[in-house]
N, C-alpha and C. Protein backbone atom coordinates (compact mmCIF):
# COMPACT_ATOMS: atom_id res chain seq x y z
N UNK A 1 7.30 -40.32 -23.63
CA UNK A 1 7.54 -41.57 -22.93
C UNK A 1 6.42 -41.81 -21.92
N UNK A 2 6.26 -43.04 -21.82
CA UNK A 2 5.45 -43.51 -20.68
C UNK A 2 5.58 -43.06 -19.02
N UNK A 3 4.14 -42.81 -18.66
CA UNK A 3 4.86 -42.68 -16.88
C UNK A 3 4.49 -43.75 -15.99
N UNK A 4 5.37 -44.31 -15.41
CA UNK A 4 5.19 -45.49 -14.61
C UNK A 4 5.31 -45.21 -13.05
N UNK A 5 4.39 -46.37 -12.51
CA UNK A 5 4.40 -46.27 -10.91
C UNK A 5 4.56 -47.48 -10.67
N UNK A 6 5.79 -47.41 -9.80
CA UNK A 6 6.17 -48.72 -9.06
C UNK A 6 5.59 -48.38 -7.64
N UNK A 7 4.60 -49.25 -7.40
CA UNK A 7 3.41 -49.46 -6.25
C UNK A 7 4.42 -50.42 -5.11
N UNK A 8 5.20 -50.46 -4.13
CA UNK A 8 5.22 -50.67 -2.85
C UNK A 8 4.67 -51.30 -1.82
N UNK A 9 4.26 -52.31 -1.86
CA UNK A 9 3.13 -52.84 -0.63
C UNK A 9 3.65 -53.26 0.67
N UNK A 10 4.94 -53.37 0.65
CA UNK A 10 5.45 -54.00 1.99
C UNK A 10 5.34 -52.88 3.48
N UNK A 11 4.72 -53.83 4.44
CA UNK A 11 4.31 -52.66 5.72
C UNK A 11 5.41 -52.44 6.20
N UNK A 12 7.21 -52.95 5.94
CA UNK A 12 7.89 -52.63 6.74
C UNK A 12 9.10 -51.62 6.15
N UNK A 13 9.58 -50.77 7.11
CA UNK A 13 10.49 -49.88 6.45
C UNK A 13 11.47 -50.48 5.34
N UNK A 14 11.96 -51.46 6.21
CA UNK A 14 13.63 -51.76 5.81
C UNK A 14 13.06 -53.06 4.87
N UNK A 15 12.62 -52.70 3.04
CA UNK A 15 11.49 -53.92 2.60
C UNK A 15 12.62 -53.75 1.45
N UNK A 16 12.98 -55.45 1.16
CA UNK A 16 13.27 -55.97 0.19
C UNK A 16 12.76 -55.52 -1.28
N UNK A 17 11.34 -55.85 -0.82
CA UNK A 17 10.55 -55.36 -2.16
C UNK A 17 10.46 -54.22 -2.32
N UNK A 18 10.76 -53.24 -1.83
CA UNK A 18 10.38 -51.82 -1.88
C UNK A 18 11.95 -51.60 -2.53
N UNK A 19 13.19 -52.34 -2.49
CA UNK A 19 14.28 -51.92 -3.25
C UNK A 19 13.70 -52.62 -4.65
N UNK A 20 13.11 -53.96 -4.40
CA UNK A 20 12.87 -54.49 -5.88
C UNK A 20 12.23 -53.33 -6.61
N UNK A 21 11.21 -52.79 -6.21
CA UNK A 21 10.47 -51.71 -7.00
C UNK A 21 11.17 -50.73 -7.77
N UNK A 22 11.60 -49.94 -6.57
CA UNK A 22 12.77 -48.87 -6.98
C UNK A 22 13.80 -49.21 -8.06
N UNK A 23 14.69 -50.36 -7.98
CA UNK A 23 15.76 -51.00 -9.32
C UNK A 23 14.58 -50.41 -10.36
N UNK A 24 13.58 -51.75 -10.21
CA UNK A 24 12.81 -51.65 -11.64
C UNK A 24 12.54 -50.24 -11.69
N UNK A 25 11.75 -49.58 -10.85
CA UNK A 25 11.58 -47.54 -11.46
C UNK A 25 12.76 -47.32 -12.06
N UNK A 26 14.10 -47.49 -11.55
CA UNK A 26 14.81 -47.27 -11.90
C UNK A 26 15.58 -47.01 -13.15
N UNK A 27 15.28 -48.73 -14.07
CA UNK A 27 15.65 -49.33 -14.98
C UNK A 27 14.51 -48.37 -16.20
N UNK A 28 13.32 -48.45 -15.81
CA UNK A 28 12.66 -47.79 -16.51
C UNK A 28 12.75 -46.08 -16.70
N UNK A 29 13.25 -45.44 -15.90
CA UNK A 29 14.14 -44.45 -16.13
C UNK A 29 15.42 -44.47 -16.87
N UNK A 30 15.94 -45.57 -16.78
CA UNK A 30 16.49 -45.08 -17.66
C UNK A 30 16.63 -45.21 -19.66
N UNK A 31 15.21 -46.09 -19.60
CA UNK A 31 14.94 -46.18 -20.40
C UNK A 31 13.98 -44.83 -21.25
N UNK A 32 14.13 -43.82 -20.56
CA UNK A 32 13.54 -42.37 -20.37
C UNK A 32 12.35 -42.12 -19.88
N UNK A 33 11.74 -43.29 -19.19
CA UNK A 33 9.83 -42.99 -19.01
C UNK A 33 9.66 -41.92 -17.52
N UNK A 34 8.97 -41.47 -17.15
CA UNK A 34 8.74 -40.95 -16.06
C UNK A 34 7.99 -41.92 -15.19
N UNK A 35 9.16 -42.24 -13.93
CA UNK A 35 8.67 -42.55 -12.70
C UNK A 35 8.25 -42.05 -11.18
N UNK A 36 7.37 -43.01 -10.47
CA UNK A 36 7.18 -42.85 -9.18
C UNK A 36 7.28 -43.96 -8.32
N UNK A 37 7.58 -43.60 -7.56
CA UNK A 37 7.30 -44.60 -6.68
C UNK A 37 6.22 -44.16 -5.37
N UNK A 38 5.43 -45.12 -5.46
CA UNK A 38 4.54 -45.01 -4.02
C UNK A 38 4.73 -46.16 -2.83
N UNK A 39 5.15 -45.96 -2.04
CA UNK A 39 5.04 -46.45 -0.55
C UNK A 39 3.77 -46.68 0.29
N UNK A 40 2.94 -47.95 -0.02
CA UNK A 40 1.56 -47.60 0.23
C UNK A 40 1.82 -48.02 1.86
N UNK A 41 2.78 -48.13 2.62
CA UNK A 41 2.80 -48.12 3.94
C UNK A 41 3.03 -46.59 4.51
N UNK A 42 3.29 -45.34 3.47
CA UNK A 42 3.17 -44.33 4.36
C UNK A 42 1.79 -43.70 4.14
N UNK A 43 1.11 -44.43 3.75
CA UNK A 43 -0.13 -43.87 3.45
C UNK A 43 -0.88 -43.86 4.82
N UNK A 44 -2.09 -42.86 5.48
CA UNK A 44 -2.12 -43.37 7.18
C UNK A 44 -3.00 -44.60 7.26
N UNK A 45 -3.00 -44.99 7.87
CA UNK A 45 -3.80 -46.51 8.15
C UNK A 45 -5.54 -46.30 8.27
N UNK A 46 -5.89 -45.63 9.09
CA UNK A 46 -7.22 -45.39 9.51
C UNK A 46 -8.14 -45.48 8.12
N UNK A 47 -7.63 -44.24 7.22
CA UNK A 47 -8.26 -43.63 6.23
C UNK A 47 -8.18 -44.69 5.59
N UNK A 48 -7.03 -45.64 5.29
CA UNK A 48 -7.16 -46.74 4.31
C UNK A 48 -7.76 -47.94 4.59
N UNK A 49 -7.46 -47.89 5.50
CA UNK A 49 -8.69 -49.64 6.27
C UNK A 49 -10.37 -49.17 6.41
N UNK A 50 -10.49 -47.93 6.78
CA UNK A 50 -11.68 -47.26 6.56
C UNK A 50 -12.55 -46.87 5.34
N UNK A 51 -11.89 -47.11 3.88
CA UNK A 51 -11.91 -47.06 2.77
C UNK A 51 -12.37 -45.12 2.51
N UNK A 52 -11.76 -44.38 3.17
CA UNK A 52 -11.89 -43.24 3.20
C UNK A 52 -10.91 -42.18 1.87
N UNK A 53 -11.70 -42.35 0.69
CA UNK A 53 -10.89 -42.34 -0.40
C UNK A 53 -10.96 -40.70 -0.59
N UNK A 54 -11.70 -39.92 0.66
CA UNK A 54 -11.78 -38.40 0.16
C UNK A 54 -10.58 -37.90 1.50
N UNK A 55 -9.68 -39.17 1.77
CA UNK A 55 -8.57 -38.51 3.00
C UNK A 55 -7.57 -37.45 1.81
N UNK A 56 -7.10 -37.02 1.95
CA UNK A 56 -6.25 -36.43 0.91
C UNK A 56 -5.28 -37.08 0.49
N UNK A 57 -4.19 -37.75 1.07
CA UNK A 57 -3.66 -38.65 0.92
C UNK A 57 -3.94 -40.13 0.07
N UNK A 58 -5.20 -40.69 0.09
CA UNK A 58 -5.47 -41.93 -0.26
C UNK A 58 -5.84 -41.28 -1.48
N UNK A 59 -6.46 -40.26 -1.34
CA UNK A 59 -7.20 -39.64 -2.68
C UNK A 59 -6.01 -39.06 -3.43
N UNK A 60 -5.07 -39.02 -3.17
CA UNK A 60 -3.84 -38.87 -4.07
C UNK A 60 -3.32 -39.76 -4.62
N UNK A 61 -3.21 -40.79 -3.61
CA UNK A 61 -2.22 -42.03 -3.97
C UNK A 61 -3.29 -42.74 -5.16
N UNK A 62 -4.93 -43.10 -4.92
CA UNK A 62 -5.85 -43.62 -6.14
C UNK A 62 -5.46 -42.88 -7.02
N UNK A 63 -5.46 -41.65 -7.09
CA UNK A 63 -5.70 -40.60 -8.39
C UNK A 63 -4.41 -41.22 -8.95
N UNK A 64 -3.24 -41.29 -8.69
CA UNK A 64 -1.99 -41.37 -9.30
C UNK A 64 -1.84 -43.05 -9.68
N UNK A 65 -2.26 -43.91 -9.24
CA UNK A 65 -2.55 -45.10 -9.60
C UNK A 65 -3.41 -45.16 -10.92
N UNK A 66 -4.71 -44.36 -11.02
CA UNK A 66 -5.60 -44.96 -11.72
C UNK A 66 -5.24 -43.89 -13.04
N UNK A 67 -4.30 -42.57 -13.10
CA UNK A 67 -3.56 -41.60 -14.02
C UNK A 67 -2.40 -42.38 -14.72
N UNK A 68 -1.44 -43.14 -14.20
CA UNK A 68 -0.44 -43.68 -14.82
C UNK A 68 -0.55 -44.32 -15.82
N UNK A 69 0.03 -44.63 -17.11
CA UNK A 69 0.24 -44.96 -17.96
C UNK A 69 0.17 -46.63 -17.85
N UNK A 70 1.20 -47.18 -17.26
CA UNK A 70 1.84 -48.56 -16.17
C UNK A 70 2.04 -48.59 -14.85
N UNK A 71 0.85 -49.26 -14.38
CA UNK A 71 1.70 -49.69 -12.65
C UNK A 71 2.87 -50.86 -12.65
N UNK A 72 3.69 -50.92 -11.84
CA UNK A 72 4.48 -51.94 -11.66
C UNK A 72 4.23 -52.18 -10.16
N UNK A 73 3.84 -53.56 -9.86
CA UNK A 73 2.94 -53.72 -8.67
C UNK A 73 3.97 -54.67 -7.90
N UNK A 74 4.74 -54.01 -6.57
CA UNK A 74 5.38 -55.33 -6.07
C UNK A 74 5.08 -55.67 -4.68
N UNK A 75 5.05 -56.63 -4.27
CA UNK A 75 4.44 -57.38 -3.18
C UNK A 75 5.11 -58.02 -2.38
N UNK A 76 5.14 -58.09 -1.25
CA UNK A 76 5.91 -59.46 -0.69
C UNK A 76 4.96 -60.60 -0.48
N UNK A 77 5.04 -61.74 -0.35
CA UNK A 77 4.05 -62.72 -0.53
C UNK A 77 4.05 -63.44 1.32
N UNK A 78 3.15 -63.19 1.73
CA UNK A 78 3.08 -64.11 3.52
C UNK A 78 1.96 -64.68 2.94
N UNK A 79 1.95 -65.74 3.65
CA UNK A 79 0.95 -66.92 3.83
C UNK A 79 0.00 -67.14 2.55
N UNK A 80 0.96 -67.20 1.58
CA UNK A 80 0.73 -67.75 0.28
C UNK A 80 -0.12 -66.61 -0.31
N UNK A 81 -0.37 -65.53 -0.32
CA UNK A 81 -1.06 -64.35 -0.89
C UNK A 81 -0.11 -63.03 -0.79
N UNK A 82 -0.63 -61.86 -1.59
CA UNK A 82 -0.21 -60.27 -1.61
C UNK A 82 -0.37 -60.42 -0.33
N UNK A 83 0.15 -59.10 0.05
CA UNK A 83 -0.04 -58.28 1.00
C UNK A 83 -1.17 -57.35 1.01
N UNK A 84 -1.77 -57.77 2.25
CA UNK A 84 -3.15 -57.42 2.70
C UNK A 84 -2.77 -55.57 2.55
N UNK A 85 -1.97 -54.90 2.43
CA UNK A 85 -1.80 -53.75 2.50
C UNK A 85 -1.96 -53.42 0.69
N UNK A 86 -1.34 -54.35 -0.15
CA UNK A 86 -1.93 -54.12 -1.66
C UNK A 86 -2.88 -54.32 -1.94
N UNK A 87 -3.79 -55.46 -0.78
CA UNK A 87 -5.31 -55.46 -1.20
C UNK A 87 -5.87 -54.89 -0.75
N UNK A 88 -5.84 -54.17 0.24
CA UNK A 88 -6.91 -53.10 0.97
C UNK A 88 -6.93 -51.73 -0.40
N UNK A 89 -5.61 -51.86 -0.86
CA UNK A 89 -5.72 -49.97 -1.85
C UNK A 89 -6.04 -51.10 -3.19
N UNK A 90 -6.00 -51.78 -3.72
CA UNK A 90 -6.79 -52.30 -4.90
C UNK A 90 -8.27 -51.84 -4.73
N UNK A 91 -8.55 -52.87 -3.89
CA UNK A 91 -10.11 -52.86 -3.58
C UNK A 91 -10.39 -51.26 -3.74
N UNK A 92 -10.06 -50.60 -3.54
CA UNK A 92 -10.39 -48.55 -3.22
C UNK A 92 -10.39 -47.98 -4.86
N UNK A 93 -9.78 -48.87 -5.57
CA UNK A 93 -9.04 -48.46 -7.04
C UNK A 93 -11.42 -48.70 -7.95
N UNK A 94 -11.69 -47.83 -8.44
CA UNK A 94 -12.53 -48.33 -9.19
C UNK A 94 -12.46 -49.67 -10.22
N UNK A 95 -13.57 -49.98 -10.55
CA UNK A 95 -13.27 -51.58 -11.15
C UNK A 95 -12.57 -51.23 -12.15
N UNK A 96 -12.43 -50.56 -13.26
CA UNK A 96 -11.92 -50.78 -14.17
C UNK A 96 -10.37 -50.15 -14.32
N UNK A 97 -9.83 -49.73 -13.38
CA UNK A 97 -8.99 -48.59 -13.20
C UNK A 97 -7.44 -49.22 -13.56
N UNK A 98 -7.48 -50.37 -14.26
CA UNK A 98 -6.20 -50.56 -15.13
C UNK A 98 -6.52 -51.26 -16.62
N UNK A 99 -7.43 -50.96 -16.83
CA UNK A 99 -8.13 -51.75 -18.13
C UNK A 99 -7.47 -50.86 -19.64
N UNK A 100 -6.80 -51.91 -20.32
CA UNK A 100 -5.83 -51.38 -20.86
C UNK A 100 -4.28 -51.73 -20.60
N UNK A 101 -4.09 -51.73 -19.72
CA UNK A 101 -2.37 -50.72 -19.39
C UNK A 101 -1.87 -51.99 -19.12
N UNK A 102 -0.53 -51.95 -19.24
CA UNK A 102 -0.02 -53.14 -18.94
C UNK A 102 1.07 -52.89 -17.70
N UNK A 103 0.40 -54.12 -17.13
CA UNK A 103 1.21 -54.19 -15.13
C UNK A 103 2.47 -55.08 -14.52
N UNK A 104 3.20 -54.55 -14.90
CA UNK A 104 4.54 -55.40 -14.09
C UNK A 104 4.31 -56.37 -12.77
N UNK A 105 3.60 -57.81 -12.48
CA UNK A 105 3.73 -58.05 -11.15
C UNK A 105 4.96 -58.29 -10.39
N UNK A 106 5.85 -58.06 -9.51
CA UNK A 106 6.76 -58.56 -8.70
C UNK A 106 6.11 -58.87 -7.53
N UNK A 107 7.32 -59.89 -7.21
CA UNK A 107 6.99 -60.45 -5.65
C UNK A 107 7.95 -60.68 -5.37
N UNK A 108 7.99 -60.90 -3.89
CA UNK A 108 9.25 -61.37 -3.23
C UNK A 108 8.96 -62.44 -1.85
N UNK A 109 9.71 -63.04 -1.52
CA UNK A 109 9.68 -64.20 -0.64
C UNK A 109 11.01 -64.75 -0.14
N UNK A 110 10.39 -65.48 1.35
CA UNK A 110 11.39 -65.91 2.03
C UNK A 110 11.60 -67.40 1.24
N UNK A 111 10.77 -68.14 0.23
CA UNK A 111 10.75 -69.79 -0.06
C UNK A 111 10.42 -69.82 -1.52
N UNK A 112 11.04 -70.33 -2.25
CA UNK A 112 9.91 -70.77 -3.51
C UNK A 112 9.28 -71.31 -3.27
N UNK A 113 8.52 -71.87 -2.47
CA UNK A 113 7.27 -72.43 -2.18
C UNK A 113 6.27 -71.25 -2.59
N UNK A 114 6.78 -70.35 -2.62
CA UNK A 114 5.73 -69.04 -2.41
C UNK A 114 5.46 -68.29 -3.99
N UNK A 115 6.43 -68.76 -5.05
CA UNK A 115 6.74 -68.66 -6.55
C UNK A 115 5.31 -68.26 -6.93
N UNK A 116 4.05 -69.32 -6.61
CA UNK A 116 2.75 -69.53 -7.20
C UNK A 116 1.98 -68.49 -7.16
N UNK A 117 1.95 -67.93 -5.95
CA UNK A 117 1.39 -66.74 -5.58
C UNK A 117 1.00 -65.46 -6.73
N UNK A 118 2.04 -65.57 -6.99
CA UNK A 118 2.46 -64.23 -8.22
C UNK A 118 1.56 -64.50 -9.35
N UNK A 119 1.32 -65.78 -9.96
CA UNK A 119 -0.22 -66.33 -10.83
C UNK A 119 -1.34 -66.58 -10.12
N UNK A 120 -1.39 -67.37 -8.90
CA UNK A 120 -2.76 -67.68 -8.50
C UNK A 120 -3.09 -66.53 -7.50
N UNK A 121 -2.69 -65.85 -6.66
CA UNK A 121 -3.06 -64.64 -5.89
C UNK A 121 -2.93 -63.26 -6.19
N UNK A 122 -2.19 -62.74 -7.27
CA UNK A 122 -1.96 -61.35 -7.46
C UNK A 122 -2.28 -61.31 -8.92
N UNK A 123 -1.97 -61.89 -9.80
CA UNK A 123 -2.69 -62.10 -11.61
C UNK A 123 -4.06 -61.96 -11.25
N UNK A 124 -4.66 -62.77 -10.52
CA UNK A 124 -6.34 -62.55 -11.03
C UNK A 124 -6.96 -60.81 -10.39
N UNK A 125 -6.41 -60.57 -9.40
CA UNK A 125 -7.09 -59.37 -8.77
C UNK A 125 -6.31 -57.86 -9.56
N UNK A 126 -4.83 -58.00 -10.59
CA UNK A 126 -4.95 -57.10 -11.29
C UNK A 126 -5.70 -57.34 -13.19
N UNK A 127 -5.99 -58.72 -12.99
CA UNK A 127 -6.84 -59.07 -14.28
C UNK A 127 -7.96 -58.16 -14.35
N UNK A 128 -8.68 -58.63 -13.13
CA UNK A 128 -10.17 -58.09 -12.68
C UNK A 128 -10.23 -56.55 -12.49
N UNK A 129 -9.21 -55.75 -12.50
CA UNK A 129 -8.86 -54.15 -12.44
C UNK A 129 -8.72 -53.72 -14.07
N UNK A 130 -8.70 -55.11 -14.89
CA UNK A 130 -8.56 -54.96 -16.40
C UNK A 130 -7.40 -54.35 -16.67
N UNK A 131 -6.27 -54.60 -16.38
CA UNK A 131 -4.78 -54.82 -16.35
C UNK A 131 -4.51 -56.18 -17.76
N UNK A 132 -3.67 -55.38 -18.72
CA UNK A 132 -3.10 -56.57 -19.51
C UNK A 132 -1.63 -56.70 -18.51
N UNK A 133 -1.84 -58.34 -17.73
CA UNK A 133 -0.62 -58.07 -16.69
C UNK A 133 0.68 -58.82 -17.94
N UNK A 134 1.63 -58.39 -17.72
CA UNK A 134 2.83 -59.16 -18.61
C UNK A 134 3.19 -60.55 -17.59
N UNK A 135 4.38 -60.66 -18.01
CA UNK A 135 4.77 -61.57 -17.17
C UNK A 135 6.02 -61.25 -16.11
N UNK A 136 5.34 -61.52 -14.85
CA UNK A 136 5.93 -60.97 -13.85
C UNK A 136 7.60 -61.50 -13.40
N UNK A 137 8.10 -61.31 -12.17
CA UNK A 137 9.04 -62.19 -11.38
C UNK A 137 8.44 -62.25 -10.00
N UNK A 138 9.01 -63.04 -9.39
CA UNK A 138 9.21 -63.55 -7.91
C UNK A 138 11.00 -63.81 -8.04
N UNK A 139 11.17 -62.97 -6.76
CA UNK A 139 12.77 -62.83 -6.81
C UNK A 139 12.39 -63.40 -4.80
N UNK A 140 13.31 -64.21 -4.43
CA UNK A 140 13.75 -64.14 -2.85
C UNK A 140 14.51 -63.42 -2.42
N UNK A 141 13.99 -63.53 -0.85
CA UNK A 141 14.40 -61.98 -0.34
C UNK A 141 15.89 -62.20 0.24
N UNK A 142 16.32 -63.44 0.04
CA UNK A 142 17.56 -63.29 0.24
C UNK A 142 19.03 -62.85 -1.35
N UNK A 143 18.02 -62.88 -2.30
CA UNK A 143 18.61 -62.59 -3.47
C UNK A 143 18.92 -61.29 -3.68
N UNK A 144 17.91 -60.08 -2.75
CA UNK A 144 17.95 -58.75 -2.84
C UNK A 144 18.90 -58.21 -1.98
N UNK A 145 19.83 -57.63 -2.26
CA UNK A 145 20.90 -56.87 -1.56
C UNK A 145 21.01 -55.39 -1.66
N UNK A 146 22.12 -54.26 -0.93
CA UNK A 146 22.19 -53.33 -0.90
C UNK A 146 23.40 -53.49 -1.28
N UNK A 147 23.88 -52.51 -2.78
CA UNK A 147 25.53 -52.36 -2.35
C UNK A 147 26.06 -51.79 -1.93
N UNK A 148 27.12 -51.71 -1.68
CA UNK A 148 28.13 -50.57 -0.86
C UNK A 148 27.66 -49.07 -1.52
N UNK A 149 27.36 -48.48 -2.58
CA UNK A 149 27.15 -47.51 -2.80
C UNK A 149 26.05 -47.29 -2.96
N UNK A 150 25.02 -48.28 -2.06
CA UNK A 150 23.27 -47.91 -1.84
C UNK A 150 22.81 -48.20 -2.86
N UNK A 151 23.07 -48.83 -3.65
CA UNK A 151 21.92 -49.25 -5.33
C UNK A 151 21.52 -50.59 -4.78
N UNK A 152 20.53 -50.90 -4.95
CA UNK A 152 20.20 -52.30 -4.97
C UNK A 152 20.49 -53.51 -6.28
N UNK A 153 21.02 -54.49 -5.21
CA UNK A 153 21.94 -55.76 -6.48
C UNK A 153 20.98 -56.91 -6.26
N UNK A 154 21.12 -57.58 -7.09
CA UNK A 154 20.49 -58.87 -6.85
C UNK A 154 21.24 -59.94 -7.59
N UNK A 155 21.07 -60.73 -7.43
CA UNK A 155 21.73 -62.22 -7.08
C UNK A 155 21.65 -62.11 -8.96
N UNK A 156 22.79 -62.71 -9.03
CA UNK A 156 22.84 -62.55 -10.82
C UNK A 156 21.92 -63.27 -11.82
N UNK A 157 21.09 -64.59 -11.46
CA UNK A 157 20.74 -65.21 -11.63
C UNK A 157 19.14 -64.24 -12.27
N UNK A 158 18.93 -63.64 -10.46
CA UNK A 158 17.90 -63.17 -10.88
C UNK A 158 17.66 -61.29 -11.70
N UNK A 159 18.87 -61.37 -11.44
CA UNK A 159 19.26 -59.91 -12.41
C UNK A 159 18.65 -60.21 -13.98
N UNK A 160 18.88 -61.31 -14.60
CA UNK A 160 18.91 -61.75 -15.72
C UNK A 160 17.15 -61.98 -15.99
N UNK A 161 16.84 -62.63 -15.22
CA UNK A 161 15.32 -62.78 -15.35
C UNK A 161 14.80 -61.61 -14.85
N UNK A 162 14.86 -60.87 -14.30
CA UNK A 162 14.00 -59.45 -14.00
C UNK A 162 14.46 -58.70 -14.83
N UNK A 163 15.45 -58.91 -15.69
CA UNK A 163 16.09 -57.86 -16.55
C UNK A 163 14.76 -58.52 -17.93
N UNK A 164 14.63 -59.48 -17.88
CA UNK A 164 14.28 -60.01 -19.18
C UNK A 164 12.38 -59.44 -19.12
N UNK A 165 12.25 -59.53 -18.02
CA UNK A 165 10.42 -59.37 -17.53
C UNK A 165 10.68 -57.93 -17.49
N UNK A 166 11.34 -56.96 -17.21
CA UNK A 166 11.32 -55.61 -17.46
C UNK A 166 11.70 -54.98 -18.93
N UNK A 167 12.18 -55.87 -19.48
CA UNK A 167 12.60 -55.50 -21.13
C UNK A 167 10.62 -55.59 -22.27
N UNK A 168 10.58 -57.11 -21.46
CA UNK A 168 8.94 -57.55 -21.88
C UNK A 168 8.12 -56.32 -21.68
N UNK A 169 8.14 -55.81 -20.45
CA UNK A 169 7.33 -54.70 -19.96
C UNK A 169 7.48 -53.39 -20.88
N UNK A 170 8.73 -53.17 -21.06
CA UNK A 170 9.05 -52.19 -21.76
C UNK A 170 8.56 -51.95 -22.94
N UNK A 171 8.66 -52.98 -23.66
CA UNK A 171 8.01 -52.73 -24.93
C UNK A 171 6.54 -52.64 -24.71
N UNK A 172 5.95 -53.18 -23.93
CA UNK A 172 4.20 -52.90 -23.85
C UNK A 172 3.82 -51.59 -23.53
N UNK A 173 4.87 -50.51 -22.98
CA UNK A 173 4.46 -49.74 -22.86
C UNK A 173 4.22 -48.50 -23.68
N UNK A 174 3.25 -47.56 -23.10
CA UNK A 174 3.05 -46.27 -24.52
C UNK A 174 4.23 -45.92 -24.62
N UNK A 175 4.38 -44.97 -26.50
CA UNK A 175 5.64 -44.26 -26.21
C UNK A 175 4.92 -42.55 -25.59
N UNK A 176 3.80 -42.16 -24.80
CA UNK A 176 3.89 -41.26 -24.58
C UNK A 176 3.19 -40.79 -23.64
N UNK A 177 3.42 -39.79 -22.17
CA UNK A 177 2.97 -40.29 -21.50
C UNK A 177 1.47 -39.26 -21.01
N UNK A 178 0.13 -39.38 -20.65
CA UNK A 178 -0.81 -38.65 -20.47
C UNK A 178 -0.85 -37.68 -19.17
N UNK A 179 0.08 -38.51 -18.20
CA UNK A 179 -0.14 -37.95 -16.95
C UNK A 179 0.59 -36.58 -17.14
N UNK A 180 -0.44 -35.99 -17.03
CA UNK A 180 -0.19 -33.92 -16.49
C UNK A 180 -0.13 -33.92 -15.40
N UNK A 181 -0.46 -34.37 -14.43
CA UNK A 181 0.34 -33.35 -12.93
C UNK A 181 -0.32 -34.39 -11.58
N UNK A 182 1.21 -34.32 -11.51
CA UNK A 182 0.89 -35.56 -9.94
C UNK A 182 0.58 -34.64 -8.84
């Protein structure tokens, strides 16, 4: 089976999108693939704004990005773009370092006003990484919930469409997976 990384970009603990990620790792577990999840906000700041890719840390988190089979890339969207925290560790990623693989985009937002983002701001910069991207979602962040027994729910509406863009994903992916040792 495939190994997938659901990539994290939101700088704040308590992140919507960081449950969106996790469901989807999730879902793809249980479809048997091997997941991760990375939190690129615990990564330390210095080393990453510094583009210091021999910190040990950053140089882990690239290595395991550019090793995976599938990233699944989720974002929260401010002021009509990713998060400057997914573009600072792109940019660090060598150019070609998804060429091939196919990339789950998610996003999340306070407005559909912000829907666009997910094609015109985050499609072209994992195009240009040579990512075959599928077709993503944008879910709002008021659609993302916690349930009582800590799983993350979402608004049924959009259960159905992220169910349908993670099924898409699924099939693009290998049945087998290369990564030897995180």
């Amino acid at each position: 089976m495939a190994t997938v990384l659901a990539l994290t970009t939101s700088p704040f603990p308590a992140s919507r999108t960081a449950l969106l990620a996790e469901h989807t790792a999730a879902c793809q577990r249980v479809r048997g693939h091997h997941t991760h999840v990375l939190a690129l906000r615990d990564r330390p700041a210095a080393p990453l704004l510094t583009a210091d890719t021999h910190h040990a840390s950053i140089a882990r988190a690239l290595r395991l990005a550019a090793e995976v089979d599938s990233p699944v890339v989720a974002t929260p969207i401010h002021q009509a773009a990713c998060s400057g925290l997914l573009k600072t560790f792109l940019d660090l990623l060598p150019q070609h370092a998804f060429t091939g693989k196919p990339v789950l985009p998610l996003a999340t937002g306070g407005s559909p006003a912000h829907v666009l983002a997910l094609d015109y701001a985050l499609r072209p910069v994992l195009t240009a990484l040579g990512a075959h991207v599928t077709q993503g979602r944008f879910v709002l962040d008021r659609h993302i919930m916690t349930a009582p027994d800590g799983t993350t729910a979402l608004d049924h509406d959009d259960e159905l469409q992220l169910g349908r863009a993670i099924e898409q994903f699924a099939r693009t992916l290998p049945s087998h997976a290369h990564l030897t040792a995180v």
